[in-house]
N, C-alpha and C. Protein backbone atom coordinates (compact mmCIF):
# COMPACT_ATOMS: atom_id res chain seq x y z
N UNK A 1 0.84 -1.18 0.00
CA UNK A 1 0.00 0.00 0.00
C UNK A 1 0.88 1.24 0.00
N UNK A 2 0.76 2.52 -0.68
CA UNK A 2 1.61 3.56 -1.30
C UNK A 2 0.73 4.51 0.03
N UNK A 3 2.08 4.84 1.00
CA UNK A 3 1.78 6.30 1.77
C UNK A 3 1.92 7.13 1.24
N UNK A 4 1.22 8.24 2.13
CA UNK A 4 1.32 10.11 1.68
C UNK A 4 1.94 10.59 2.62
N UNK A 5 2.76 11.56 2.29
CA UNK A 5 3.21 12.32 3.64
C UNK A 5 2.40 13.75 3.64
N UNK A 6 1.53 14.08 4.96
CA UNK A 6 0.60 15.10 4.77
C UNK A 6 1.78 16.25 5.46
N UNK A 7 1.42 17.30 5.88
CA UNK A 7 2.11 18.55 6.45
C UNK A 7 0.74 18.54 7.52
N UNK A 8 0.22 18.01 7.98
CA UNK A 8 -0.72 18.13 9.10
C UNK A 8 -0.66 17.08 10.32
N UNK A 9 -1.07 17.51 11.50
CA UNK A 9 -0.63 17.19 12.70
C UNK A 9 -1.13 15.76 12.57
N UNK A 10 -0.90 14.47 13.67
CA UNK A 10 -1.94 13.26 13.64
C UNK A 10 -3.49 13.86 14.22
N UNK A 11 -3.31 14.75 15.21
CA UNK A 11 -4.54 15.39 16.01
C UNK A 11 -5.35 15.59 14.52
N UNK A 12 -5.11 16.76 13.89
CA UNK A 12 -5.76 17.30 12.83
C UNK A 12 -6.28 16.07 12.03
N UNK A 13 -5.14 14.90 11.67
CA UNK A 13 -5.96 13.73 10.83
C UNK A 13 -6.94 13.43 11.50
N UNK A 14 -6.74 12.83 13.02
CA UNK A 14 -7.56 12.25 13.75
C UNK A 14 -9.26 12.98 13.71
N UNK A 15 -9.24 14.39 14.01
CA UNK A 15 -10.18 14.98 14.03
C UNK A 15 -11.20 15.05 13.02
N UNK A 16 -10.20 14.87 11.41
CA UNK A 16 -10.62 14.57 9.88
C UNK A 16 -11.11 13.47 9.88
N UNK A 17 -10.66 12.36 9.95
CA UNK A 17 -11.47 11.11 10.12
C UNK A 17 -12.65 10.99 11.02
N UNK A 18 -12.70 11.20 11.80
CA UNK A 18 -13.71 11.17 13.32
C UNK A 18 -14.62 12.12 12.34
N UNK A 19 -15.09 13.17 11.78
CA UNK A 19 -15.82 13.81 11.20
C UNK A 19 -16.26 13.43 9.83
N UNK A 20 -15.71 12.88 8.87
CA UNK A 20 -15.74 12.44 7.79
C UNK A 20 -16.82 10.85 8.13
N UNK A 21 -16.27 10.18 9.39
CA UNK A 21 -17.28 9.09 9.83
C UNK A 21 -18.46 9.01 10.68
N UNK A 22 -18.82 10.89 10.89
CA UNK A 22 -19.74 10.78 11.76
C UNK A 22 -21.33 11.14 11.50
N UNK A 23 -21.69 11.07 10.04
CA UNK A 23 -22.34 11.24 9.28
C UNK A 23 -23.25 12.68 9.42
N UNK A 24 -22.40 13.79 10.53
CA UNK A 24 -23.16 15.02 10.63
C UNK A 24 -22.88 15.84 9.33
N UNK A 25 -21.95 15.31 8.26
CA UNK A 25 -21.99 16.21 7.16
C UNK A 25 -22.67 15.39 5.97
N UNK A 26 -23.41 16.49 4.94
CA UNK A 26 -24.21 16.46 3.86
C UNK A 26 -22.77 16.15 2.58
N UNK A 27 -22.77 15.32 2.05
CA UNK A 27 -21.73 15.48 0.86
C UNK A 27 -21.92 16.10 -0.28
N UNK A 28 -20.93 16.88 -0.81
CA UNK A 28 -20.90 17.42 -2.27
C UNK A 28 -19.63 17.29 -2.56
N UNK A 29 -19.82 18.11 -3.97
CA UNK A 29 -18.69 18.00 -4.82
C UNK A 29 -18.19 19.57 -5.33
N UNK A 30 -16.91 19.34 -6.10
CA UNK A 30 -16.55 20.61 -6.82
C UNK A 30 -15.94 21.11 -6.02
N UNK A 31 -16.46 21.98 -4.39
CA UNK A 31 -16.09 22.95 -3.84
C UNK A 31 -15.94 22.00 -2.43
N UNK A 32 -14.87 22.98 -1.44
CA UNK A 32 -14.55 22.67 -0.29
C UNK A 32 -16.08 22.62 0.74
N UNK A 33 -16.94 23.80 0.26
CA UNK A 33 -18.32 23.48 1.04
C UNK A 33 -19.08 24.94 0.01
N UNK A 34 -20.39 24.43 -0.09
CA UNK A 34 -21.49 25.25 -0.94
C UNK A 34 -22.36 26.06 -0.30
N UNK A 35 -23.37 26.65 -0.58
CA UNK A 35 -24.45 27.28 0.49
C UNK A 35 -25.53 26.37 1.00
N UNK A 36 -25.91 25.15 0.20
CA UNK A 36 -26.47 24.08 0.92
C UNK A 36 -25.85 23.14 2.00
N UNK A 37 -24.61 23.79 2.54
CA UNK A 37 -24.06 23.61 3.48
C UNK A 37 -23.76 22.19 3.22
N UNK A 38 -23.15 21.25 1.74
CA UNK A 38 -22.71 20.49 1.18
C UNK A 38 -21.19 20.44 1.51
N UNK A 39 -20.23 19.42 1.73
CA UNK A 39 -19.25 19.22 2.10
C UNK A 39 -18.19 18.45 1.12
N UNK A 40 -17.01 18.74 0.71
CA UNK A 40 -16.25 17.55 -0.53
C UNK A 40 -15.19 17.25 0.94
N UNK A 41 -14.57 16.36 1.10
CA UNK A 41 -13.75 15.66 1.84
C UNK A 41 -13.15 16.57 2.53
N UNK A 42 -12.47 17.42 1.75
CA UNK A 42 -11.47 18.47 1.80
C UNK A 42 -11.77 19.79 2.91
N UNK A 43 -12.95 20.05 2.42
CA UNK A 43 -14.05 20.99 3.29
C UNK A 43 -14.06 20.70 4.27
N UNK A 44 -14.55 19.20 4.88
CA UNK A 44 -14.49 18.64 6.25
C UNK A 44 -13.62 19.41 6.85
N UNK A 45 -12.40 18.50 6.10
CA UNK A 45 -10.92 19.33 6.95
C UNK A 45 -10.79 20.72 7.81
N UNK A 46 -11.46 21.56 6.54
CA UNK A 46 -11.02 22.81 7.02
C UNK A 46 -12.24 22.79 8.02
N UNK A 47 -13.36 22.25 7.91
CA UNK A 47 -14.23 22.84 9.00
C UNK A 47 -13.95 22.20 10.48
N UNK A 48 -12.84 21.33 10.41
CA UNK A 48 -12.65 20.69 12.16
C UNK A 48 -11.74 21.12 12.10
N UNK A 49 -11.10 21.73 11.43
CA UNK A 49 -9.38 22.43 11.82
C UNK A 49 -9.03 23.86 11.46
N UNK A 50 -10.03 24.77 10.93
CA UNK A 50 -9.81 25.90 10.46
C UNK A 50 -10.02 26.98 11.86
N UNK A 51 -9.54 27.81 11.60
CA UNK A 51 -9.35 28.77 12.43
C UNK A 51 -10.65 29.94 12.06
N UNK A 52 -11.23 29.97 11.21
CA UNK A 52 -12.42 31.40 11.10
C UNK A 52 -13.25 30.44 10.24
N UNK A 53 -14.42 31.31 9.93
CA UNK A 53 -15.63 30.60 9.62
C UNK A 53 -15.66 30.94 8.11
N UNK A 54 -16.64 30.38 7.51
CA UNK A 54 -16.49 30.51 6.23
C UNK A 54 -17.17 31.41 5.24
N UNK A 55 -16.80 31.70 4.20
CA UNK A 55 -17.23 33.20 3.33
C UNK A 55 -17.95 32.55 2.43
N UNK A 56 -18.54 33.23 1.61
CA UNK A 56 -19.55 32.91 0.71
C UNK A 56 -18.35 33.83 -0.46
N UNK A 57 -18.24 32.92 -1.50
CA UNK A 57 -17.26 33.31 -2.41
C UNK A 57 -18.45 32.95 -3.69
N UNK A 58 -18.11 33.01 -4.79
CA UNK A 58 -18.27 33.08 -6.20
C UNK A 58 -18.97 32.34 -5.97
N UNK A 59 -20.27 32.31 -7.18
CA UNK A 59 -21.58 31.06 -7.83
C UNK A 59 -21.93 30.13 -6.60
N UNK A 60 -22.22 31.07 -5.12
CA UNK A 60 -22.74 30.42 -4.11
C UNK A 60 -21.55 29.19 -3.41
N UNK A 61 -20.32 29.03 -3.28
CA UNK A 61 -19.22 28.15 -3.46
C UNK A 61 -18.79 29.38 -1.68
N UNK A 62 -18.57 28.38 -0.85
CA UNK A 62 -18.00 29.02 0.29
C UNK A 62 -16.68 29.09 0.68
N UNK A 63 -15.72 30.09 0.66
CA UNK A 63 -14.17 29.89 0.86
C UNK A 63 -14.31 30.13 2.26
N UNK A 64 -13.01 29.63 2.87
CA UNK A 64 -12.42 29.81 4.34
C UNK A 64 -11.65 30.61 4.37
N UNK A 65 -11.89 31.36 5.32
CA UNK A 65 -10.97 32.42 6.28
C UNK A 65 -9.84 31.93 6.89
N UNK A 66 -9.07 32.84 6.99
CA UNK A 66 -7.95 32.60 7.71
C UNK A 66 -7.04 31.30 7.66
N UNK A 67 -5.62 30.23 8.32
CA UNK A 67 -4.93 30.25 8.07
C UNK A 67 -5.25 29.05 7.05
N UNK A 68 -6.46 28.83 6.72
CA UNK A 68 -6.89 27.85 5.82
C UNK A 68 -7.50 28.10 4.68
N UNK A 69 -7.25 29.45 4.08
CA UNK A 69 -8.15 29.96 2.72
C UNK A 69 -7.92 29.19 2.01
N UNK A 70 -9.17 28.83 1.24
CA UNK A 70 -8.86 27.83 -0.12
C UNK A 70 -8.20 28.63 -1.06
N UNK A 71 -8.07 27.69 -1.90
CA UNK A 71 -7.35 28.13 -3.08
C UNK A 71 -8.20 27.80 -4.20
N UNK A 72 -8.11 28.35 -5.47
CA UNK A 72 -8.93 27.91 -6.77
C UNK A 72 -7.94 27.24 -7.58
N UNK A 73 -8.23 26.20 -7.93
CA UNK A 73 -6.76 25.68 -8.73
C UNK A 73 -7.21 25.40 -10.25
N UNK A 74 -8.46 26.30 -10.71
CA UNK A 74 -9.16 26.02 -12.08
C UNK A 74 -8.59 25.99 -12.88
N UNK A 75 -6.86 26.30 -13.37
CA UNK A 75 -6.13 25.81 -14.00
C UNK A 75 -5.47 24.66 -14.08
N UNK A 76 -5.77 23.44 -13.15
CA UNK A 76 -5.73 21.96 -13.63
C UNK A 76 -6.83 21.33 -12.59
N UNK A 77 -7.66 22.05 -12.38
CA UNK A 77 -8.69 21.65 -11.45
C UNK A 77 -10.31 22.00 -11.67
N UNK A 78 -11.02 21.44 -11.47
CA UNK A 78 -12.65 22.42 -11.50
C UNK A 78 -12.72 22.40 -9.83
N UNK A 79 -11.88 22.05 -8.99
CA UNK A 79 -12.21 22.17 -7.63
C UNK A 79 -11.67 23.15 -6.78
N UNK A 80 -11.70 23.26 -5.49
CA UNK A 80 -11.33 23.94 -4.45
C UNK A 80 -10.30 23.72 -3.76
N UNK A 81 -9.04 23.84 -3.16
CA UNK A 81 -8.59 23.31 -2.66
C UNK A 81 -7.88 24.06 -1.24
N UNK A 82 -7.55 23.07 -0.38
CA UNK A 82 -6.56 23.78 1.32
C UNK A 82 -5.36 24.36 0.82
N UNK A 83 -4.72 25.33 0.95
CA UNK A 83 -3.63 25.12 0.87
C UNK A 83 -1.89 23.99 0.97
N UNK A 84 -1.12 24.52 0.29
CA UNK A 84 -0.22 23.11 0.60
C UNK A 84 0.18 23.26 1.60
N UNK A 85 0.12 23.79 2.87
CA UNK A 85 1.00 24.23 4.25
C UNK A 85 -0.07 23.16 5.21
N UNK A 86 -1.26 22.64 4.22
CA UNK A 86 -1.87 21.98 5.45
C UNK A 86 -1.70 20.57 4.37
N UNK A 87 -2.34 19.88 2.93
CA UNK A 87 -1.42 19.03 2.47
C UNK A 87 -1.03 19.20 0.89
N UNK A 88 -0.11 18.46 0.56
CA UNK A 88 0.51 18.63 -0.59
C UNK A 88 -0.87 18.72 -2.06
N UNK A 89 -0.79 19.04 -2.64
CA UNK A 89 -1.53 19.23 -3.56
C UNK A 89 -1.74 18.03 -4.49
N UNK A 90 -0.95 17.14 -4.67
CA UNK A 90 -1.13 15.92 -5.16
C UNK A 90 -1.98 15.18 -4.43
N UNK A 91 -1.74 14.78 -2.86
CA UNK A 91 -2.84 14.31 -2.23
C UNK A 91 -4.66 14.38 -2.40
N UNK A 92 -3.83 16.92 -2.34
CA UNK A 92 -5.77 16.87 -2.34
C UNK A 92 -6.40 16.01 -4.02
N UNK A 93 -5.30 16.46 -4.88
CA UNK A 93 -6.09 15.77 -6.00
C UNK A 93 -6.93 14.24 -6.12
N UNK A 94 -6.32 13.57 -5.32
CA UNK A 94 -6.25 12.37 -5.27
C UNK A 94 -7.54 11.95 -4.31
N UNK A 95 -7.57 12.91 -3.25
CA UNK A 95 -8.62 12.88 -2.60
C UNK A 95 -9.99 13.33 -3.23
N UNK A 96 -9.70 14.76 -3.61
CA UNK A 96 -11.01 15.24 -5.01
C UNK A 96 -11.56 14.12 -5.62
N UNK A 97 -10.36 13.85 -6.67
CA UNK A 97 -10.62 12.29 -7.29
C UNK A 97 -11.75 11.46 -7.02
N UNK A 98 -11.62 10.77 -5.33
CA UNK A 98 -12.29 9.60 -4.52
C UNK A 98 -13.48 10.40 -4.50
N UNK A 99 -13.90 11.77 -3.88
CA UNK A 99 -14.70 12.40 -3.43
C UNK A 99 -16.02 12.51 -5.05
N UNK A 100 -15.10 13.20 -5.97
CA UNK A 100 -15.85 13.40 -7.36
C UNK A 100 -16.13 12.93 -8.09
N UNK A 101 -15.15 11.91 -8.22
CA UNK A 101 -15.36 10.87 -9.09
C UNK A 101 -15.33 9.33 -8.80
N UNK A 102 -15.06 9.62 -8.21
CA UNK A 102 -15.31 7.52 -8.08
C UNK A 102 -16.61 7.94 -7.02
N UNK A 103 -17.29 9.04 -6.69
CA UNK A 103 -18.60 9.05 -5.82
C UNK A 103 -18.22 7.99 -4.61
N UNK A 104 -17.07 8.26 -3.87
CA UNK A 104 -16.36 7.20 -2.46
C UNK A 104 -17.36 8.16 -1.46
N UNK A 105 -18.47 7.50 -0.37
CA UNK A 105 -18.38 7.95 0.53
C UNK A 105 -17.47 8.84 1.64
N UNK A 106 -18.06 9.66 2.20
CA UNK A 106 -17.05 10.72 3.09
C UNK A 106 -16.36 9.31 4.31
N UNK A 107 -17.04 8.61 4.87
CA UNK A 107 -16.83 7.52 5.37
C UNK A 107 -15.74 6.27 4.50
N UNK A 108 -16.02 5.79 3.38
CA UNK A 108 -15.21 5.59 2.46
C UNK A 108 -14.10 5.89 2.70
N UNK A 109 -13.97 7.28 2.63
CA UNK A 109 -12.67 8.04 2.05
C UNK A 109 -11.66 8.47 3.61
N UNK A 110 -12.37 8.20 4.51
CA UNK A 110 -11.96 7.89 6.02
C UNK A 110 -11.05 7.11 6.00
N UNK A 111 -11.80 5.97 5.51
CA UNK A 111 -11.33 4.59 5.63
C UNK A 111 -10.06 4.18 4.20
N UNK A 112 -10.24 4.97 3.54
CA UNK A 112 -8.95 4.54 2.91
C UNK A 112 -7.84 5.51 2.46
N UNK A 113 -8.14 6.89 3.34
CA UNK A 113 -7.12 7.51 4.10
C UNK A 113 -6.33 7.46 4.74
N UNK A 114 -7.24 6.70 6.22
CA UNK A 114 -6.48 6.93 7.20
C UNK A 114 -5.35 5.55 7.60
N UNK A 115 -5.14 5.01 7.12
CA UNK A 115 -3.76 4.28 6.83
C UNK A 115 -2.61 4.46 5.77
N UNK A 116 -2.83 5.33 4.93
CA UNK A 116 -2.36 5.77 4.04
C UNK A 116 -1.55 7.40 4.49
N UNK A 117 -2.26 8.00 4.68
CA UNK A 117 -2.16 9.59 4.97
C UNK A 117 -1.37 9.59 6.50
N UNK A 118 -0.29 10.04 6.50
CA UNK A 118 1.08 10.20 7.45
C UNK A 118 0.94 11.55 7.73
N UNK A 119 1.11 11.76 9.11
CA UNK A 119 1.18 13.19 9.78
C UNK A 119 2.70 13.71 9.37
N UNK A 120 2.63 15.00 9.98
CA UNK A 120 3.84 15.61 9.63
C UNK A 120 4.68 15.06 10.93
């Protein structure tokens, strides 16, 4: 099985998983989180580990504040993404990926994360 090395704490994974399996979030796609208060994997993240609450950015699509602003990566992406200071950008793709396209449960994607995905 092929590890990741993330730039985020084990706490922060821990907290990502534990939320991703606790079925209080609605899933979506495309964006880190929408105005139907829809969630892509990634979103989770920032919402158990972000530091400020979240903005209402472009075509109803919600960015994060502070030390977790997304990023737009619509030049090899249609998605949203964390910055790389929290994980490498190959990861989030990879995660997008599970989330968008293979339609992997948020639970799913818990589960075949969190043996894979290495704290800093």
């Amino acid at each position: 099985m092929t590890t990741y090395q993330t730039n985020s704490t084990k706490e922060e994974l821990e907290r990502w998983y534990e939320a991703l399996r606790s079925g209080e979030y609605k899933q979506g796609t495309q964006n880190l989180c929408n105005l139907d208060e829809e969630f892509c994997c990634l979103g989770v993240y920032h919402d158990v580990n972000g530091d400020e609450d979240w903005e209402t950015g472009e075509n109803g699509t919600c960015w994060s504040a502070g030390k977790l602003r997304a990023v737009n990566l619509s030049i090899i992406s249609t998605v949203s993404m964390l910055p790389v200071s929290v994980m490498p950008y190959d990861i989030q793709l990879l995660l997008s990926y599970k989330n968008d396209r293979e339609n992997m449960s948020l639970r799913q994607i818990a589960d075949w994360a969190e043996p894979r995905l290495l704290p800093k």
